[in-house]
Protein backbone atom coordinates (compact mmCIF):
# COMPACT_ATOMS: atom_id res chain seq x y z
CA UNK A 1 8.75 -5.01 18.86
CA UNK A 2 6.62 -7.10 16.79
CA UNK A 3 5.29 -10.84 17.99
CA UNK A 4 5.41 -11.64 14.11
CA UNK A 5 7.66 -12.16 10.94
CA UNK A 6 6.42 -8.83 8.68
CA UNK A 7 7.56 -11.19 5.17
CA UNK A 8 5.83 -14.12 6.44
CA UNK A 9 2.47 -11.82 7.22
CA UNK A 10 2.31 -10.80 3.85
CA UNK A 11 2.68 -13.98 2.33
CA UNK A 12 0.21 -16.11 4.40
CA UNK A 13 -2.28 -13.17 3.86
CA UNK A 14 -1.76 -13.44 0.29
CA UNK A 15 -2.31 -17.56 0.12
CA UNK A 16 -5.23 -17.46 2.86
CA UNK A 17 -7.11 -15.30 -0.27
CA UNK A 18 -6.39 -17.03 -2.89
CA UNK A 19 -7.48 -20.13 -1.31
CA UNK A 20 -10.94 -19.12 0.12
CA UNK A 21 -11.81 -16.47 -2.47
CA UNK A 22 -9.40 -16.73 -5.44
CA UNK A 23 -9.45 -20.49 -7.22
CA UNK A 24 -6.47 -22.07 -9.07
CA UNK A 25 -5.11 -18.92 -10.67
CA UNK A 26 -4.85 -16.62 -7.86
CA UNK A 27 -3.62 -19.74 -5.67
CA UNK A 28 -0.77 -20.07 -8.47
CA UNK A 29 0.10 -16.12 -8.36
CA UNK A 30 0.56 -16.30 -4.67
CA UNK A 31 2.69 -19.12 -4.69
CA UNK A 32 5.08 -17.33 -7.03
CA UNK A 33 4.60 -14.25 -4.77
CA UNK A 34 6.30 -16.68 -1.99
CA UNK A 35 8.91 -17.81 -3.92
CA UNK A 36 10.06 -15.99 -6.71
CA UNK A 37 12.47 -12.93 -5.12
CA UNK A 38 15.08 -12.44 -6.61
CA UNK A 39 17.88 -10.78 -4.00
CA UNK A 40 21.52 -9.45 -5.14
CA UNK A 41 23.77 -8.25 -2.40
CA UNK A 42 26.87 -6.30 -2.83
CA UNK A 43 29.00 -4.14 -0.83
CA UNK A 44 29.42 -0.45 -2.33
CA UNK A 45 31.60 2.81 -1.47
CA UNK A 46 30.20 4.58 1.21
CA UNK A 47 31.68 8.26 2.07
CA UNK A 48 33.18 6.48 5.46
CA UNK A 49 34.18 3.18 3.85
CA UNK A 50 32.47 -0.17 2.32
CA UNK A 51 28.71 -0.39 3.35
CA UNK A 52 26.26 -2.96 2.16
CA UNK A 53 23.79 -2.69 -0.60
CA UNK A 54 21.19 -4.58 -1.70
CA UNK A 55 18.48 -4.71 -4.72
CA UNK A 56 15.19 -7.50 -4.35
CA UNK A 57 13.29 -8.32 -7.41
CA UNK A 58 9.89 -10.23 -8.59
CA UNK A 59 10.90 -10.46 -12.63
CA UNK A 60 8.33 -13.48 -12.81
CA UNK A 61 5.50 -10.72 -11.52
CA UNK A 62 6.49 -8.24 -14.84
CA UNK A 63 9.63 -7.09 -16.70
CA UNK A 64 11.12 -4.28 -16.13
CA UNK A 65 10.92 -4.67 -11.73
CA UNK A 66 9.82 -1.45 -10.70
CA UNK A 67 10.74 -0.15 -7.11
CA UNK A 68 12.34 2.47 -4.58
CA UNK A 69 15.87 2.71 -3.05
CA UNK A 70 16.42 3.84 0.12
CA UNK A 71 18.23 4.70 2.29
CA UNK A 72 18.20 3.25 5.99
CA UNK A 73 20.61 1.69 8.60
CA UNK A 74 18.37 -0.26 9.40
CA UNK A 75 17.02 -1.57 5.57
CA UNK A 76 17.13 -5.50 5.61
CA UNK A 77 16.33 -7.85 2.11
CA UNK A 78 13.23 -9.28 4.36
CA UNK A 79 11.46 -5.62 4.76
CA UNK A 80 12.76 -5.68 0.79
CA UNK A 81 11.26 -8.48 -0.11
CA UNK A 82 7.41 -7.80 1.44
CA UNK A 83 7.86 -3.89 -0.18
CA UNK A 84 8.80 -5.30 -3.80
CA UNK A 85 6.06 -8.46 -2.92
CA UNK A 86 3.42 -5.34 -2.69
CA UNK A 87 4.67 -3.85 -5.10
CA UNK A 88 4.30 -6.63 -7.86
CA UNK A 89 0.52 -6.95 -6.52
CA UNK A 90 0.40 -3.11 -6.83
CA UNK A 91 1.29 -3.19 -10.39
CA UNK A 92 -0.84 -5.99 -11.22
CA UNK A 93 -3.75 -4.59 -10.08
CA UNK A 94 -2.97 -1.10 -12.48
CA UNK A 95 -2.07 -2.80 -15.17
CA UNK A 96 1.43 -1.86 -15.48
CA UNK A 97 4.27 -3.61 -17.40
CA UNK A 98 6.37 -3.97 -14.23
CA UNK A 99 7.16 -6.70 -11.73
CA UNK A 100 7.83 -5.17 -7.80
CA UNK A 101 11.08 -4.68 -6.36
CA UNK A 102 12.99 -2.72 -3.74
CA UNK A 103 16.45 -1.62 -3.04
CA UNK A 104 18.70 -0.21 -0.12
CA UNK A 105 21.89 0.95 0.94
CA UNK A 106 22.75 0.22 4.73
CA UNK A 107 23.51 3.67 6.52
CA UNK A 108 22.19 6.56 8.53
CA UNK A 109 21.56 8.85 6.35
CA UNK A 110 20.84 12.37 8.13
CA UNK A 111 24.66 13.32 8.51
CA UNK A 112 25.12 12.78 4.53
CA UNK A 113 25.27 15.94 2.28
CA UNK A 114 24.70 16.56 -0.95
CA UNK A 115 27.54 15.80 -2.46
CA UNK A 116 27.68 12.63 -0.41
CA UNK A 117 24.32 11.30 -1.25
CA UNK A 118 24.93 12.36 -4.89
CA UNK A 119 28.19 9.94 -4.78
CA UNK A 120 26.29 7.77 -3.00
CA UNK A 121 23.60 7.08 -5.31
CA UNK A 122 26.15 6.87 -8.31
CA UNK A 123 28.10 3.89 -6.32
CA UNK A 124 24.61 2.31 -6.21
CA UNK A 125 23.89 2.31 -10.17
CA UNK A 126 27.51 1.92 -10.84
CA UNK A 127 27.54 -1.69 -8.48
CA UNK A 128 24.12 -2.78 -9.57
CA UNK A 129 24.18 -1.81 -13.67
CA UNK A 130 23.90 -5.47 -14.93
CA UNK A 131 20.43 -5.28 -13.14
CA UNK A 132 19.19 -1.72 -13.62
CA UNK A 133 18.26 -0.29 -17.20
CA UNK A 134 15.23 0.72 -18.68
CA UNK A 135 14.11 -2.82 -19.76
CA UNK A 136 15.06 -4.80 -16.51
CA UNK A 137 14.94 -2.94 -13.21
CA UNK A 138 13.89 0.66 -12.61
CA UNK A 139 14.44 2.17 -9.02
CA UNK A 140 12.73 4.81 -7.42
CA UNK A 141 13.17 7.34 -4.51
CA UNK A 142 12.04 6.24 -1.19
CA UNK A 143 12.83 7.01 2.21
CA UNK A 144 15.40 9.41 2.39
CA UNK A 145 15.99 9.32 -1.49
CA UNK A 146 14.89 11.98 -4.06
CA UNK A 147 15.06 13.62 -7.08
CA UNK A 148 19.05 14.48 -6.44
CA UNK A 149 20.11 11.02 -5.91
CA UNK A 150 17.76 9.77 -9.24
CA UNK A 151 19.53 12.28 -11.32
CA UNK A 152 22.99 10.84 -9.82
CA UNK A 153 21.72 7.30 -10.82
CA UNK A 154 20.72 8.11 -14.08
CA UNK A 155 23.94 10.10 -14.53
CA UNK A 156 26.05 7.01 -14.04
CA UNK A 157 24.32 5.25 -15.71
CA UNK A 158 24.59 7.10 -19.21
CA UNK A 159 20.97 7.22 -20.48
CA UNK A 160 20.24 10.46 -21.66
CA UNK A 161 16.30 11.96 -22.26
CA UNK A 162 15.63 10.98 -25.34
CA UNK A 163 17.81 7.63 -26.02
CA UNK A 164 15.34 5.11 -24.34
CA UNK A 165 12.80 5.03 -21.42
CA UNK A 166 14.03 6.17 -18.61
CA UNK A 167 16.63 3.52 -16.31
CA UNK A 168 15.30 5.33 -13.42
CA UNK A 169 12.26 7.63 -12.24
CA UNK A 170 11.38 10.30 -9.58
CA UNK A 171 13.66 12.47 -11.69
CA UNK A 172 14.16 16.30 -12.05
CA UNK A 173 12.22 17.53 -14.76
CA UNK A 174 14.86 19.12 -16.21
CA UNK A 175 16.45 15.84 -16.17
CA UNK A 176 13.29 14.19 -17.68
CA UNK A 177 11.03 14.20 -14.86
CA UNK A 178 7.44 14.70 -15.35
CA UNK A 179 5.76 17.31 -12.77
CA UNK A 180 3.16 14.77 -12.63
CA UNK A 181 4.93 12.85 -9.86
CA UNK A 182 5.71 15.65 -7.50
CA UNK A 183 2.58 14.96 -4.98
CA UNK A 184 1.35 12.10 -6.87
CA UNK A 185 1.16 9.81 -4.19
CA UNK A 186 -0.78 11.65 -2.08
CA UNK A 187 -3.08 12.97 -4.14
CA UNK A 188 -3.55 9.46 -6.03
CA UNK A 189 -4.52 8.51 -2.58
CA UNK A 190 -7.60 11.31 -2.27
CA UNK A 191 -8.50 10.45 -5.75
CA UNK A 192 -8.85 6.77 -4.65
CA UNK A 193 -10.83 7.69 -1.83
CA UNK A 194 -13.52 9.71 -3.76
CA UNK A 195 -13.79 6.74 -6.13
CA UNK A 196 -14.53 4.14 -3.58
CA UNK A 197 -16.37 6.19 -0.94
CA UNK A 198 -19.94 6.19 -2.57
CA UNK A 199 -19.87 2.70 -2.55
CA UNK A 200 -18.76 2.14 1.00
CA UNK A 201 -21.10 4.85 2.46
CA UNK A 202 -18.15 7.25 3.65
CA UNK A 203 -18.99 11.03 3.16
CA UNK A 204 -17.29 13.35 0.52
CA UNK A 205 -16.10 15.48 2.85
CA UNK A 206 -15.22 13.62 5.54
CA UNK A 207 -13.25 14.85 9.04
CA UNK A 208 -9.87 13.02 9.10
CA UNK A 209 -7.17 11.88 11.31
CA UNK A 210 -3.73 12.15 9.56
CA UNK A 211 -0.79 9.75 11.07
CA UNK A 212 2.37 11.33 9.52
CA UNK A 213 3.15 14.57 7.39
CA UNK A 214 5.50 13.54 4.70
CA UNK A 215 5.57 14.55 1.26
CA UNK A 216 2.42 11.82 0.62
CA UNK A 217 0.28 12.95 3.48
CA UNK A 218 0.82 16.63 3.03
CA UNK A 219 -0.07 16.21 -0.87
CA UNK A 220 -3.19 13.88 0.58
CA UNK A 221 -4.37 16.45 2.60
CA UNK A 222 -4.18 19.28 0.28
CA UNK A 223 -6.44 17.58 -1.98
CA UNK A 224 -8.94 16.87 0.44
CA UNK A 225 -9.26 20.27 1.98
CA UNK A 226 -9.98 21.53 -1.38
CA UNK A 227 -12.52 19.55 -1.80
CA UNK A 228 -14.36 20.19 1.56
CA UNK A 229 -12.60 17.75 3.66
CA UNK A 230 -11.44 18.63 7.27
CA UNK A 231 -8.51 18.01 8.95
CA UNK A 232 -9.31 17.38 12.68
CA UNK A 233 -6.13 15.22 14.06
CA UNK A 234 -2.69 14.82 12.36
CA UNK A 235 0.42 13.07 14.39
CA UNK A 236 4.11 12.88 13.42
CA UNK A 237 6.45 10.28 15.40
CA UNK A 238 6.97 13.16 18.45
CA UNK A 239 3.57 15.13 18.39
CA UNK A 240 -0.45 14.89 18.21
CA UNK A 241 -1.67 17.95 17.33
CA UNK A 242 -6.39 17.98 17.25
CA UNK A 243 -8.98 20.12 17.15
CA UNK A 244 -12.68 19.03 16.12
CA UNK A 245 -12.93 22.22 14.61
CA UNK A 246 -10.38 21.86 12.22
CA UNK A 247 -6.49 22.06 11.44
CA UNK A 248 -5.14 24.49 9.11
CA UNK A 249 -2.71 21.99 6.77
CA UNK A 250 -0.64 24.85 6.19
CA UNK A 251 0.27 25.76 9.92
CA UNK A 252 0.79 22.40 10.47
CA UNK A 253 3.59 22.34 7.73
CA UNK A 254 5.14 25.55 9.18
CA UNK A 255 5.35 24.27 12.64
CA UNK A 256 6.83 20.51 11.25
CA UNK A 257 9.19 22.94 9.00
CA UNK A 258 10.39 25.27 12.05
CA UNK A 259 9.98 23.11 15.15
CA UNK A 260 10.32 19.17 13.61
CA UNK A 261 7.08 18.56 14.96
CA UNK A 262 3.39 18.90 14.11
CA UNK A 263 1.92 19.43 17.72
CA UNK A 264 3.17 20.84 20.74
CA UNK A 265 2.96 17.67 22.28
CA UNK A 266 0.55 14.95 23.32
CA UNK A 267 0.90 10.99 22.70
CA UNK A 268 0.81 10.60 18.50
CA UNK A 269 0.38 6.90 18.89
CA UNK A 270 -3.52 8.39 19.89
CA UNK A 271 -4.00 9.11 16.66
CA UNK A 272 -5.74 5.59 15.85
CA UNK A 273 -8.15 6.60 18.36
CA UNK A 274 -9.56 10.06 17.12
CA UNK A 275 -12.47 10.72 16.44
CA UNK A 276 -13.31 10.59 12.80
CA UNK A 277 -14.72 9.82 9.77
CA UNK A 278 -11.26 8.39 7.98
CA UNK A 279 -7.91 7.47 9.57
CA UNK A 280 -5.21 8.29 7.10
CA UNK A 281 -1.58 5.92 7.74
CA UNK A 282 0.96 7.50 6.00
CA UNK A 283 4.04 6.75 8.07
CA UNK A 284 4.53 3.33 8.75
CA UNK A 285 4.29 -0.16 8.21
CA UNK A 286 2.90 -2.23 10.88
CA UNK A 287 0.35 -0.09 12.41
CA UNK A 288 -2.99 -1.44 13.04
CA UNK A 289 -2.32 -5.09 14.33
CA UNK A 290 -5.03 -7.01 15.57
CA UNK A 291 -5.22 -5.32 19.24
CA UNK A 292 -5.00 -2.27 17.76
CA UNK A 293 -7.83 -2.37 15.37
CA UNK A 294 -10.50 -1.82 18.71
CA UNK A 295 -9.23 1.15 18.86
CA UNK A 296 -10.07 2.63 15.84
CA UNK A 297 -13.01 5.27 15.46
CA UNK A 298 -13.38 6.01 12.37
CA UNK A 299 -15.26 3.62 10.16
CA UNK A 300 -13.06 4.40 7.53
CA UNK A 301 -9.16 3.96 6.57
CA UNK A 302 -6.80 5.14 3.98
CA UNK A 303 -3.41 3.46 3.63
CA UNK A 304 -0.77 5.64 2.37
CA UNK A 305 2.61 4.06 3.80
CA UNK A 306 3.39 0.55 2.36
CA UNK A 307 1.65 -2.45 4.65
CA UNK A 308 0.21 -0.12 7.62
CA UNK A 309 -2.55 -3.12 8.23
CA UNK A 310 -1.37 -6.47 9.58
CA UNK A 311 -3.28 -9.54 7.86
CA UNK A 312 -4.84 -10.18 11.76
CA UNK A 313 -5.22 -6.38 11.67
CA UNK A 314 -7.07 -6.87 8.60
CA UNK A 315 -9.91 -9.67 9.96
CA UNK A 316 -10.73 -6.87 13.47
CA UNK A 317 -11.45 -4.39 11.46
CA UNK A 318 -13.66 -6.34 9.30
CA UNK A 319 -15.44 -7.68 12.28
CA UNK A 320 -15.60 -4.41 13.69
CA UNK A 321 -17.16 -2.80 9.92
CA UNK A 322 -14.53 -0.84 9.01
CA UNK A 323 -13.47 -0.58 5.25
CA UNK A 324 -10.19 -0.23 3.83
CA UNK A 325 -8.78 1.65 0.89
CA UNK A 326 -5.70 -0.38 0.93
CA UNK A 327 -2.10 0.63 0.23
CA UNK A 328 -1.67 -1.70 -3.13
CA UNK A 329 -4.76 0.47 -4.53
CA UNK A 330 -4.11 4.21 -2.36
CA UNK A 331 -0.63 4.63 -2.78
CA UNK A 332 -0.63 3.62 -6.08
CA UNK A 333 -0.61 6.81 -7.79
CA UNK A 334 3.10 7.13 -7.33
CA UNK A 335 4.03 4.15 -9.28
CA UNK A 336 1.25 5.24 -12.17
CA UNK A 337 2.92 8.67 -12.26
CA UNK A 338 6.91 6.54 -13.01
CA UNK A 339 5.40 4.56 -15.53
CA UNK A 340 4.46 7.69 -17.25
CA UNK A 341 7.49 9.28 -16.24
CA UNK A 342 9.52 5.97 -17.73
CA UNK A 343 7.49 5.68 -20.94
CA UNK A 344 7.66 9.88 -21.63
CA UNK A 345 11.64 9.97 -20.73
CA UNK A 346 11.97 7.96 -25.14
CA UNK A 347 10.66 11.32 -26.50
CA UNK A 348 10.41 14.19 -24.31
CA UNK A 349 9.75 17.09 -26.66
CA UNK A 350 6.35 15.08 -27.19
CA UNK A 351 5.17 15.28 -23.51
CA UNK A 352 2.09 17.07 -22.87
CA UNK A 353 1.77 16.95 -18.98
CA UNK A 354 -2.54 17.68 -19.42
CA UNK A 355 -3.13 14.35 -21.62
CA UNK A 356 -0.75 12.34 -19.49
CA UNK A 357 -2.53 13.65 -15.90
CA UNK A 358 -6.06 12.80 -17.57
CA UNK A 359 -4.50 9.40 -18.13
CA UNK A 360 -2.91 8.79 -15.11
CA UNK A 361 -5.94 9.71 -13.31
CA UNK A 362 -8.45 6.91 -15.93
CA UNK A 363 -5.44 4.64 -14.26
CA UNK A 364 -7.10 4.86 -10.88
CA UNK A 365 -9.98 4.72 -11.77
CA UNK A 366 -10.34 1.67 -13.72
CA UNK A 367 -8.41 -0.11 -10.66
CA UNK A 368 -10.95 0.99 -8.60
CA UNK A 369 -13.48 -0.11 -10.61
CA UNK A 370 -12.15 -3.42 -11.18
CA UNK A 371 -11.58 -3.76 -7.39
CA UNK A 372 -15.56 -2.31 -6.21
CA UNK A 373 -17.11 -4.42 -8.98
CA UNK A 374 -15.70 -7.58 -7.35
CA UNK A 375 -16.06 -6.36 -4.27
CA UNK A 376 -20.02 -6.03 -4.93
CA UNK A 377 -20.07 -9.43 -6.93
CA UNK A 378 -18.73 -11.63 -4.73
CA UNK A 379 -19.63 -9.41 -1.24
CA UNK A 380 -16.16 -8.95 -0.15
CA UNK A 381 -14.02 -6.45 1.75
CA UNK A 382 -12.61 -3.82 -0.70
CA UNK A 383 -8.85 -4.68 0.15
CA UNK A 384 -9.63 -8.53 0.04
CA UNK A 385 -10.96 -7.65 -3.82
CA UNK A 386 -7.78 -5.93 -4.50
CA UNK A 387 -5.52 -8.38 -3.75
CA UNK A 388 -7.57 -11.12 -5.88
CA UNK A 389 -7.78 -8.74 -8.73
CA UNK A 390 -4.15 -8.18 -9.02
CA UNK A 391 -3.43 -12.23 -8.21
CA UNK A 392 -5.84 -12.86 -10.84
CA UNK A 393 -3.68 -11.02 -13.32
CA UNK A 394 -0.05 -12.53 -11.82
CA UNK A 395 -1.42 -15.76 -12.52
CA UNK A 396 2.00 -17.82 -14.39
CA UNK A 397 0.15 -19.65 -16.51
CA UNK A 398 -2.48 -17.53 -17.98
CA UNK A 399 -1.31 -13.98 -17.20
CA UNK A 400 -2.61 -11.07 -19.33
CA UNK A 401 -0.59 -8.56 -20.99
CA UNK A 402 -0.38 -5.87 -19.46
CA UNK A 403 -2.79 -2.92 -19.71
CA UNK A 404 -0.72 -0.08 -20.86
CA UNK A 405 2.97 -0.41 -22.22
């Protein structure tokens, strides 16, 4: 149980920056970061009855929103909020045309099929279709969401390849997906980290602790083992599984396939503590609090799951020298990959998947390098010069266009 409000974290971190490092601007992007959500609630078709549904939206951030759905019993328009909050600051910081946003529908959903999630997913786009379209609002998938229930979305919602940009993303390719976003996350995440690591004196092939083995971590990993990088701890919400000597990533993903676990026991919430040279989140929010952050060994951490590091989380580490690739710059080659997706779906007999990887991949970069050369300007901590890059272009009043479109 946490001692804090998770919303109210985010937005205090994001006004304490603005006003000791940011000036008028970012102080004015923050502010509209704290109060310009828009939230829609309605209650849907479920396969068992009426269940509630709900879509959260920062349109003064960027138009079209740009976010996940998910589904979760226990979703609420607060956790919403901070995801599509991040996600605005996310954008911002790329250079993307979109403001954040987030979506849910209430339920459990491990005894759903197919066919129910399917049904599901069109009851969703049916309910909210005054909000989504390819100019407004343009979900996602997201926890327990995927390329079946985006095809179901953009089924009901009539937009065929070809006739606009796409209402929603995460698609099949041979509904207008791009093969570009399978493992883009993840491997965003490992591009990210080569980019910054010179600069913050981490090694290129560093020994890393994994927490989680999701779709993001598992592409994550991948990339770093192929380029030299060993895997020396990786836990799952049941299992630790370490060996100094190194994991192989693809045993691992047989035993999580055959067993549900990635270890054959052992306490995963140890993972913080192993000893390496990065600590990779990629399974929850909420990890590294402030009493948490002492026990951290490595000197380095990725954030692949969505606000992993509390804003008191933040300030220990700092104090302790540990640097951040934070999730608003790691995990943002997912959301790079949909606006690619979104922009190819107008004419996809012109998609050449080389030239648009090459592009997403300048994408990361130039965030990166936007976020290290303040960083090295002004002598701050690489997440803190995220954030103010991205406020600096959410500003109301003087707000930039957009970097690609």
């Amino acid at each position: 149980m946490l001692d804090f409000d998770p919303l109210d974290d985010a937005r205090q971190r994001m006004r304490a920056l603005a006003r000791r490092h940011g000036g008028k601007p970012a102080e004015r992007a923050a502010r509209t970061l704290a109060e310009g959500a828009a939230i829609t609630s309605r209650t849907i078709e479920g396969p068992d009855g009426p269940v509630e549904a709900f879509r959260v939206r920062f349109p003064d951030a960027g138009t079209p929103t740009k976010g996940g759905i998910r589904f979760s019993d226990d979703a609420s328009s607060d956790e919403a909020e901070r995801l599509a909050l991040l996600m605005s600051v996310k954008c911002a910081l790329l250079g993307l045309p979109f403001g954040g946003a987030k979506g849910a529908v209430k339920i459990e959903p491990s005894g759903l099929d197919d066919a129910a999630r399917a049904e599901l997913a069109r009851s969703y786009a049916r309910a909210f279709s005054d909000i989504i379209g390819p100019d407004s609002d343009v979900p996602a998938p997201d926890v327990a969401t995927g390329t079946l229930e985006m095809g179901a979305m953009a089924e009901a919602l009539g937009i065929a390849p070809g006739e606009d940009r796409a209402p929603v993303t995460g698609l099949p390719q041979d509904k207008g997906g791009l093969a570009l976003r399978t493992g883009a996350t993840g491997q965003g995440a490992w591009r990210v980290y080569e980019r910054l690591a010179p600069d913050c004196g981490a090694p290129a092939k560093p020994r890393i602790a994994l927490q989680g083995y999701g779709k993001a971590a598992r592409g994550f990993i991948d990339a770093a083992t192929k380029a030299g990088a060993t895997l020396v701890a990786v836990a799952d919400s049941r299992s630790l599984a370490e060996d100094p000597g190194g994991l192989d990533p693809d045993a691992i993903g047989e035993r999580k396939s055959e067993t549900g676990k990635v270890g054959e026991g052992g306490d995963p919430d140890r993972i913080i503590q192993a000893d390496a040279d990065v600590l990779v989140l990629a399974a929850k929010s909420d990890v590294i609090t402030a009493s948490k952050a002492g026990k951290v060994k490595a000197r380095a951490i990725v954030e692949i799951a969505n606000a992993p590091v509390t804003r008191r989380g933040y300030e220990a580490l700092e104090k302790r020298g540990r640097w951040t690739a934070p999730d608003v710059l790691a995990n943002a080659g997912g959301v790079a990959a949909s606006f690619f997706e979104w922009r190819a779906y107008a004419d996809p007999a012109s998609v050449d998947e080389d030239a648009i990887r090459t592009e997403w991949g300048g994408v990361l970069d130039r965030a990166c390098d936007a976020v290290l050369e303040r960083a090295r300007r002004e002598d701050l901590p690489v997440h803190t010069a995220a954030v103010l890059v991205a406020l600096d272009q959410l500003d109301p009043e003087t707000r930039p266009k957009a970097v690609l479109s």
